[in-house]
Protein backbone atom coordinates (compact mmCIF):
# COMPACT_ATOMS: atom_id res chain seq x y z
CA UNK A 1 4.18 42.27 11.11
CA UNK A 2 7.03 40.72 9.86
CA UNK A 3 7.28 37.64 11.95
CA UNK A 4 3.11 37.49 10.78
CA UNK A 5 4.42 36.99 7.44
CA UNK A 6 6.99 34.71 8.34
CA UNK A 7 5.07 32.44 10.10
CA UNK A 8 2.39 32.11 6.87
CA UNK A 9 4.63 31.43 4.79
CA UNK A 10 6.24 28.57 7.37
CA UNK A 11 2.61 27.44 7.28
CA UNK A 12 2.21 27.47 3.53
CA UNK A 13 5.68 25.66 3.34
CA UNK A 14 4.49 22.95 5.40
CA UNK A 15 1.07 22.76 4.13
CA UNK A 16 2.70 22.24 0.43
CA UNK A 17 4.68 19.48 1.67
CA UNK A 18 1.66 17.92 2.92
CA UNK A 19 0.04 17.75 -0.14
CA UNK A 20 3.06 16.74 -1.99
CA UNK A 21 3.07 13.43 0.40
CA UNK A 22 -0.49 12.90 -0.14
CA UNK A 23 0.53 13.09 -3.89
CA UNK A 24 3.34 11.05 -3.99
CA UNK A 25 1.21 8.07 -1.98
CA UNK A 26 -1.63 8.55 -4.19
CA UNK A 27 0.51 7.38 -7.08
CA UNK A 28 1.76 4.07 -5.66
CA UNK A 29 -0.25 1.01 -6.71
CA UNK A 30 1.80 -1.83 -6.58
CA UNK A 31 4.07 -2.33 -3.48
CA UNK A 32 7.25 -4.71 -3.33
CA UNK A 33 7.69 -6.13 0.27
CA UNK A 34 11.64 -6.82 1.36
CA UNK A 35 12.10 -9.98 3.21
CA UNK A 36 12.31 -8.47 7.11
CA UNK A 37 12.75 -10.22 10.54
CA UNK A 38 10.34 -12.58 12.39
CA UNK A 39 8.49 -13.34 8.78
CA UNK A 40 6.75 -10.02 9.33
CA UNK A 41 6.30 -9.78 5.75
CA UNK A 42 4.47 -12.44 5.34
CA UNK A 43 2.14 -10.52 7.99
CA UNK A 44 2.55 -7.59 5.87
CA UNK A 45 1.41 -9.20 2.69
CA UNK A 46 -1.55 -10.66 4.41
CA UNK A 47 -2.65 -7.16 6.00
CA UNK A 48 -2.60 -5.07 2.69
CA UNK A 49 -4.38 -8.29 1.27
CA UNK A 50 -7.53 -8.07 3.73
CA UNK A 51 -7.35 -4.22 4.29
CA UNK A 52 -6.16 -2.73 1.26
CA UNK A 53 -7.57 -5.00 -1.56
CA UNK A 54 -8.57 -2.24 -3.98
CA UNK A 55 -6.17 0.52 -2.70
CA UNK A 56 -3.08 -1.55 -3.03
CA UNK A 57 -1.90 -4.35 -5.14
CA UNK A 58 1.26 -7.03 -3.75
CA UNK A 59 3.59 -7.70 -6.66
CA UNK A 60 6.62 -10.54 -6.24
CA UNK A 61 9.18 -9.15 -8.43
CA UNK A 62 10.42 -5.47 -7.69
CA UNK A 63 10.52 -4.33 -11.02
CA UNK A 64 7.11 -4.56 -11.33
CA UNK A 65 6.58 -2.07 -8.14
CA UNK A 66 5.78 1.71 -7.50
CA UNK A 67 6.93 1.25 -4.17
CA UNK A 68 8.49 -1.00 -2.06
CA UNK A 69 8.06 -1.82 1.59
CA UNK A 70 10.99 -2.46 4.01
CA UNK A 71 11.81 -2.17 7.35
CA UNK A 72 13.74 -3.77 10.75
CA UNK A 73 11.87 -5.63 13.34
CA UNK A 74 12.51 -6.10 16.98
CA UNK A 75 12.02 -9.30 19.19
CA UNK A 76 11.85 -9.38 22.96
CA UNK A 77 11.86 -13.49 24.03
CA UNK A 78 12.02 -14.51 27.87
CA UNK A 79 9.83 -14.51 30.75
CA UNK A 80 10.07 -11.59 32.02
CA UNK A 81 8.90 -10.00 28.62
CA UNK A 82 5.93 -12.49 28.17
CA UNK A 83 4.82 -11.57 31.63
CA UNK A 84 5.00 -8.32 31.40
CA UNK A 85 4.11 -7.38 27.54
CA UNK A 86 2.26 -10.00 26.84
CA UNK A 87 0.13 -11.08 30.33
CA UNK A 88 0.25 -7.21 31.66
CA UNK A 89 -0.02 -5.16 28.71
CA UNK A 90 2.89 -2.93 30.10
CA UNK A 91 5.54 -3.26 27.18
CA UNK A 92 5.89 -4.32 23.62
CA UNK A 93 7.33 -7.66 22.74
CA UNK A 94 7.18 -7.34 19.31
CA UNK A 95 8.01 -3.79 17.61
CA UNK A 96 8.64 -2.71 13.74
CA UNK A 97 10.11 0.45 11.81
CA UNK A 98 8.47 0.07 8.38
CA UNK A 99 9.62 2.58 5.08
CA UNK A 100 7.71 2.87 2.06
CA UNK A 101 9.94 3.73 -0.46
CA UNK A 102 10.21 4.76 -3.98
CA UNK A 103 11.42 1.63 -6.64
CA UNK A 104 15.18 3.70 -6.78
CA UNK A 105 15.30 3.36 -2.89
CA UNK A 106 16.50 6.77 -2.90
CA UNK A 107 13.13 8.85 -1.70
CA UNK A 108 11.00 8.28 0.96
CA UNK A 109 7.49 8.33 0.79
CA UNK A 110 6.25 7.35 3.99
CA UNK A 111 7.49 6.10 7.51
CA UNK A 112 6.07 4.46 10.70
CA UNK A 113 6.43 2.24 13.72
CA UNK A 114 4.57 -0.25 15.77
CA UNK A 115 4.23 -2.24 18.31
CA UNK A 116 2.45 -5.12 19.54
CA UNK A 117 1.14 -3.89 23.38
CA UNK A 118 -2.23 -4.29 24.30
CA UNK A 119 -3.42 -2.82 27.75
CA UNK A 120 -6.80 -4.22 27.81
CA UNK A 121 -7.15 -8.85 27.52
CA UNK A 122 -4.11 -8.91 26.02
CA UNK A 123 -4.22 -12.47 26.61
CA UNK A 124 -7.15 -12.98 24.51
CA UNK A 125 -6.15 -10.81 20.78
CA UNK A 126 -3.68 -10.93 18.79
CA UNK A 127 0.39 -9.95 19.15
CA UNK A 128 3.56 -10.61 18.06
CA UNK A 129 4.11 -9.75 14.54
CA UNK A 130 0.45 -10.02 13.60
CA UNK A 131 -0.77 -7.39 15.41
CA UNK A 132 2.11 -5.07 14.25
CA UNK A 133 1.67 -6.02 10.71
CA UNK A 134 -2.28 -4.74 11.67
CA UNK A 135 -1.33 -1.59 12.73
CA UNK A 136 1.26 -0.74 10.12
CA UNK A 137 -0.79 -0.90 7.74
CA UNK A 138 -3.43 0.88 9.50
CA UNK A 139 -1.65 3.61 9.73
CA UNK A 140 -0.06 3.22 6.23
CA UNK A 141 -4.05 3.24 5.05
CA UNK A 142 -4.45 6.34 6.86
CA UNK A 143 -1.52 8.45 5.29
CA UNK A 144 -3.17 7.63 1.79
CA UNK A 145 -6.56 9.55 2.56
């Protein structure tokens, strides 16, 4: 009985902080984006643009932001790596860790990672940096529903 009440109230604890993140995102409007590696946020900017056009708006200076976007990116040049990410499908070439933070930089709203591997023609769509940018903010879309 006991470890039936523990375990619902684990459940409602994580079920709070759910809705808490849901609330947090729902609040952001305007999002900063840092300068980051391999002009991914130029990528960035361009994603939000064509995805997000009423959900989210790009400001340029940061004090004008309820969130800002930063992150690292990742690189893999040589050809070995084209053959085998881009030609095969079998690894990523191009990879990003993205943060959304709050303006202070001191809480973190929400978090992912992408890469750029494609399994299926990856000859023929997009990669590198574009198609990471894509699926940040895919998943960045999907965290705000």
């Amino acid at each position: 009985m006991a470890s039936r009440i523990g375990l619902l109230a684990l459940g409602a604890a994580a079920l709070s902080v759910i809705q808490l993140f849901a609330g947090d995102l729902s609040s952001v409007h305007k999002i900063f984006i840092k300068p980051m590696g391999a002009d991914l946020d130029q990528y960035l900017r361009v994603e939000i643009m064509k995805r997000a056009k009423g959900r989210f708006q790009i400001v340029l200076d940061k004090a004008d932001a309820d969130a800002i976007l930063t992150g690292v990116t990742q690189t893999k040049d040589g050809a070995v790596h084209t053959i085998t990410g881009r030609y095969l499908g079998l690894e990523d070439n191009a990879t990003a860790a993205i943060s959304l933070v709050d303006p202070t930089e001191k809480k973190l709203l929400w978090a992912g990672e992408a890469g750029d591997r494609s399994l299926f023609f990856s000859v023929a769509h997009r990669n590198g940096e574009r198609k990471v940018a894509e699926r940040v903010v895919k998943e960045l879309l999907k965290a705000t529903k």
